[in-house]
C-alpha atoms as a PDB file:
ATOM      1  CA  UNK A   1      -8.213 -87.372  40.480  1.00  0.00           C
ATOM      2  CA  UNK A   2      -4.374 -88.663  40.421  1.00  0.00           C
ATOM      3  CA  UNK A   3      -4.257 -91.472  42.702  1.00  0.00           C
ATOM      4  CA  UNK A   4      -1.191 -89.432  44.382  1.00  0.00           C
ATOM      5  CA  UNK A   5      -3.486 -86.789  44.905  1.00  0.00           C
ATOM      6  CA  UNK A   6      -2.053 -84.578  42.481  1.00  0.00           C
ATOM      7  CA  UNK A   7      -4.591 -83.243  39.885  1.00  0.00           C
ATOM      8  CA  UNK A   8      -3.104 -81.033  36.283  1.00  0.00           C
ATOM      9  CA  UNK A   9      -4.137 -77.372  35.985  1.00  0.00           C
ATOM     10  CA  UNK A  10      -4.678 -77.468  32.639  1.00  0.00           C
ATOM     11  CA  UNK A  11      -3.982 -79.077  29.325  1.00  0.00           C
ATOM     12  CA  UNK A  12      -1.385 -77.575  26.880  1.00  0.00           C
ATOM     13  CA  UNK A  13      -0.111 -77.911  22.944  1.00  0.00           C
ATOM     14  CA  UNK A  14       1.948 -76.621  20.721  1.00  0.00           C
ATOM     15  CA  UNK A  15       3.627 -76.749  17.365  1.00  0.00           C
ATOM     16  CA  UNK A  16       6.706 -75.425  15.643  1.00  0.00           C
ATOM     17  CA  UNK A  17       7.154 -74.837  12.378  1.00  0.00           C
ATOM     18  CA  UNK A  18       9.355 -75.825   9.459  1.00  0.00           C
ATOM     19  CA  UNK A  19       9.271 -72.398   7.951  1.00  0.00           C
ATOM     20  CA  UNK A  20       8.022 -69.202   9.800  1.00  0.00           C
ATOM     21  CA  UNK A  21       4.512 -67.679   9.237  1.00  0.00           C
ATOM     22  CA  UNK A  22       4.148 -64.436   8.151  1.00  0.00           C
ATOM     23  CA  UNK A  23       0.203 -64.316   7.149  1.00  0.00           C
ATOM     24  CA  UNK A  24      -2.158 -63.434   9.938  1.00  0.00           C
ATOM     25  CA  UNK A  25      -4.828 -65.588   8.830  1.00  0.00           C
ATOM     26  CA  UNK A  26      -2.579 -68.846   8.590  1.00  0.00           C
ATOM     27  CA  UNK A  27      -1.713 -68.209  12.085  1.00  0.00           C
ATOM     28  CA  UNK A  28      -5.313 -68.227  13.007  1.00  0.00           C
ATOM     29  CA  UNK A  29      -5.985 -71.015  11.399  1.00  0.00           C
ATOM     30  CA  UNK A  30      -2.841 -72.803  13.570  1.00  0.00           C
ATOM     31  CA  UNK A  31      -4.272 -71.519  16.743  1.00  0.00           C
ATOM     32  CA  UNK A  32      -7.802 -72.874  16.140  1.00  0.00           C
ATOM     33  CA  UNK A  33      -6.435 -76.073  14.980  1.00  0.00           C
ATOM     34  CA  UNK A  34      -4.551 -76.052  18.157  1.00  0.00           C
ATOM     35  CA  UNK A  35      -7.307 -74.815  20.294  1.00  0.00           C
ATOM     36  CA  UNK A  36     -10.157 -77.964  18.714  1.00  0.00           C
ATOM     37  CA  UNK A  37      -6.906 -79.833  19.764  1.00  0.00           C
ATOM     38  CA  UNK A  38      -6.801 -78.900  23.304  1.00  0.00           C
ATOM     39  CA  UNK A  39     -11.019 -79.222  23.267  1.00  0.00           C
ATOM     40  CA  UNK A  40     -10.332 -82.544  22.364  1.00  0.00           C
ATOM     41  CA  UNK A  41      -8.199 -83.241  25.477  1.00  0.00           C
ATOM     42  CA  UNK A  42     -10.056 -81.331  27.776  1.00  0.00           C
ATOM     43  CA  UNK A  43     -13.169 -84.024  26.661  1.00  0.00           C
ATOM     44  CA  UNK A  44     -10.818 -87.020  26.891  1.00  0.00           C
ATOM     45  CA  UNK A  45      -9.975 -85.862  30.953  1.00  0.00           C
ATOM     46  CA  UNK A  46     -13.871 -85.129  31.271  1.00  0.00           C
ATOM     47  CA  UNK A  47     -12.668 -81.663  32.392  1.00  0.00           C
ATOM     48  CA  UNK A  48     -13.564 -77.963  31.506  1.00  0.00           C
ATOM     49  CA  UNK A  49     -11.348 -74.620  30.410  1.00  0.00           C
ATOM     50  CA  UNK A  50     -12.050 -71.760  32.829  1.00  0.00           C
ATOM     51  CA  UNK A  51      -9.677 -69.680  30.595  1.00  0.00           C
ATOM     52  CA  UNK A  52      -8.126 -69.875  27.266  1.00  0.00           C
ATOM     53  CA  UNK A  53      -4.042 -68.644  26.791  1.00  0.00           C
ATOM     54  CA  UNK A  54      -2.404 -68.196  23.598  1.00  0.00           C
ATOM     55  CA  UNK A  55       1.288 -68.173  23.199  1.00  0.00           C
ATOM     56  CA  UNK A  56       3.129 -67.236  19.965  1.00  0.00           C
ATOM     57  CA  UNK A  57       6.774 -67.402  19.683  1.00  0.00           C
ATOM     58  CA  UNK A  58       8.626 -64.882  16.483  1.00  0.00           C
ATOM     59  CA  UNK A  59      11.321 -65.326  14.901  1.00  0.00           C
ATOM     60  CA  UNK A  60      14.101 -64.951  16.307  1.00  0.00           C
ATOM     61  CA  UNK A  61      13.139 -66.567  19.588  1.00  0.00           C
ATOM     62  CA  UNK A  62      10.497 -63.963  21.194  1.00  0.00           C
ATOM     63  CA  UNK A  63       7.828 -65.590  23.162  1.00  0.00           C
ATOM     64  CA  UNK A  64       4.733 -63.634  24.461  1.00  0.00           C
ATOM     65  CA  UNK A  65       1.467 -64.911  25.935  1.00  0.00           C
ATOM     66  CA  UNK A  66      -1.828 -63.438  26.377  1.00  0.00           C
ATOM     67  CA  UNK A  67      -5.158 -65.210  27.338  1.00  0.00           C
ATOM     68  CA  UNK A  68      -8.911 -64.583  27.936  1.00  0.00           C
ATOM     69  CA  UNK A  69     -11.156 -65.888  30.422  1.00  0.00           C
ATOM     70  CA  UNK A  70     -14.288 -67.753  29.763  1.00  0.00           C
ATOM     71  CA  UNK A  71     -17.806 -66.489  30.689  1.00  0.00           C
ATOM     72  CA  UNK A  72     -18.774 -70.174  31.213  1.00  0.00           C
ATOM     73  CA  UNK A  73     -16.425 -73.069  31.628  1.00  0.00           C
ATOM     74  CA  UNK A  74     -16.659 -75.506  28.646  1.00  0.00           C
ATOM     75  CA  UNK A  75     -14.907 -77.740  26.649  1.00  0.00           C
ATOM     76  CA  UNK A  76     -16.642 -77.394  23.911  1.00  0.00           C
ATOM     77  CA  UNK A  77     -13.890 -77.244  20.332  1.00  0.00           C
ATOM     78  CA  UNK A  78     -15.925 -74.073  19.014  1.00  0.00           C
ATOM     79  CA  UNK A  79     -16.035 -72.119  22.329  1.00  0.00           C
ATOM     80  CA  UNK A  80     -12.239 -72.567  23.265  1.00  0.00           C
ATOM     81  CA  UNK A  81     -11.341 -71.967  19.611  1.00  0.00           C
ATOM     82  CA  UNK A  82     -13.397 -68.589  19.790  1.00  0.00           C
ATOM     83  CA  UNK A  83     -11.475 -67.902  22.768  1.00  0.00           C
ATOM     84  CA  UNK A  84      -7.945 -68.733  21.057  1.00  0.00           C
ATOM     85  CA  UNK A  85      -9.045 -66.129  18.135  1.00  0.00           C
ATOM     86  CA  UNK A  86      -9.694 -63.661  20.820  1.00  0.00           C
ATOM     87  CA  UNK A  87      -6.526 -63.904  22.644  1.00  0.00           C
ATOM     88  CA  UNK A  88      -4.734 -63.577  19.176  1.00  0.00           C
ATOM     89  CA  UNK A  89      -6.142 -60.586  18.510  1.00  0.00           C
ATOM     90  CA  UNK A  90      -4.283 -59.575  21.233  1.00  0.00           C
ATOM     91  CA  UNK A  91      -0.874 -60.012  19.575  1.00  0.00           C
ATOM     92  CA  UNK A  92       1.044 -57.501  16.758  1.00  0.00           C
ATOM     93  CA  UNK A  93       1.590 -60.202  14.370  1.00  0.00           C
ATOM     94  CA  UNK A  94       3.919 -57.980  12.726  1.00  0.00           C
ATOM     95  CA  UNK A  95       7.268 -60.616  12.711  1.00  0.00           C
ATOM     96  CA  UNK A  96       7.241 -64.094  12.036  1.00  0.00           C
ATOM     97  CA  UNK A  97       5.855 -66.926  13.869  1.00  0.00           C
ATOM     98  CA  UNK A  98       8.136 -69.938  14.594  1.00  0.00           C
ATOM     99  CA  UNK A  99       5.155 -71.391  17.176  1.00  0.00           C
ATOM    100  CA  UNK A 100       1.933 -71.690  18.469  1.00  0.00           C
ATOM    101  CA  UNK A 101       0.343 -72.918  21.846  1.00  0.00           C
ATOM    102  CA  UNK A 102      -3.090 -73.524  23.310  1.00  0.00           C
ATOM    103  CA  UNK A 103      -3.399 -74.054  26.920  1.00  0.00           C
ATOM    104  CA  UNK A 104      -6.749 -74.536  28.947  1.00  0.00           C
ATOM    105  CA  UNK A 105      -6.397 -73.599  32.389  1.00  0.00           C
ATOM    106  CA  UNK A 106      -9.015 -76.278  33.748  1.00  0.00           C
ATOM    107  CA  UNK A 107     -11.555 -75.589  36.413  1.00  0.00           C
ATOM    108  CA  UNK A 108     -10.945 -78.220  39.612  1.00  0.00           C
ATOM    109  CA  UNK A 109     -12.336 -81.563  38.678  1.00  0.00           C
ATOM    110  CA  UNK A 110     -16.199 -82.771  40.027  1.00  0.00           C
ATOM    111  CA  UNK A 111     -15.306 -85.689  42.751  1.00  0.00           C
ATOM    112  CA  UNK A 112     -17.722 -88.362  43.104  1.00  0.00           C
ATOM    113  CA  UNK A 113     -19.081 -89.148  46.477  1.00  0.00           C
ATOM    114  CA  UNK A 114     -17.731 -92.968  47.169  1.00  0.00           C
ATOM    115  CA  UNK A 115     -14.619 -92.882  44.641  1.00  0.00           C
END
């Protein structure tokens, strides 16, 4: 917990790119780099995802987001990746994509009796 008493909701990345993507599978493969990227975090903070959202902004300047909630909170790289995919699937990726994000909403962190 934030010794302020303020605690994040979740954990969040993205990446533009130099040149827009326009094959499905490459941005797949950006989202579930993105996604073991988040995992990664969500380890580091000792915290879990609850629910996995995927944004995707086209070219020129379009943003939509669409996420998926998780049977089990985890933060396990494979599970919130498989999420990610899932939430994809969601989108027309009929334009180009200038960016990707990953965020884990996070489920409320386990305080320890005495801390």
């Amino acid at each position: 917990m934030h010794p302020e008493g303020w605690t994040a909701k979740g954990r969040s990345r993205e990446h533009t790119f130099q040149r827009d993507l326009t094959d499905p599978d490459e941005v797949g493969a950006e989202v579930a780099r993105t996604a073991r990227e988040v995992a990664g975090d969500l380890r580091s903070d000792d915290r879990l995802a609850a629910r996995v959202v995927v944004k995707v902004r086209f070219a020129p300047f379009f943003t939509s987001t669409h996420g998926v909630t998780l049977a089990e909170p985890t933060a396990d790289a494979d599970l919130v990746a498989e999420a990610a995919a899932r939430a994809l699937e969601r989108f027309d990726l009929d334009r180009p994509v200038r960016l990707v994000g990953v965020r884990a909403e996070m489920t409320p962190p386990v305080v320890q009796d005495g801390a």
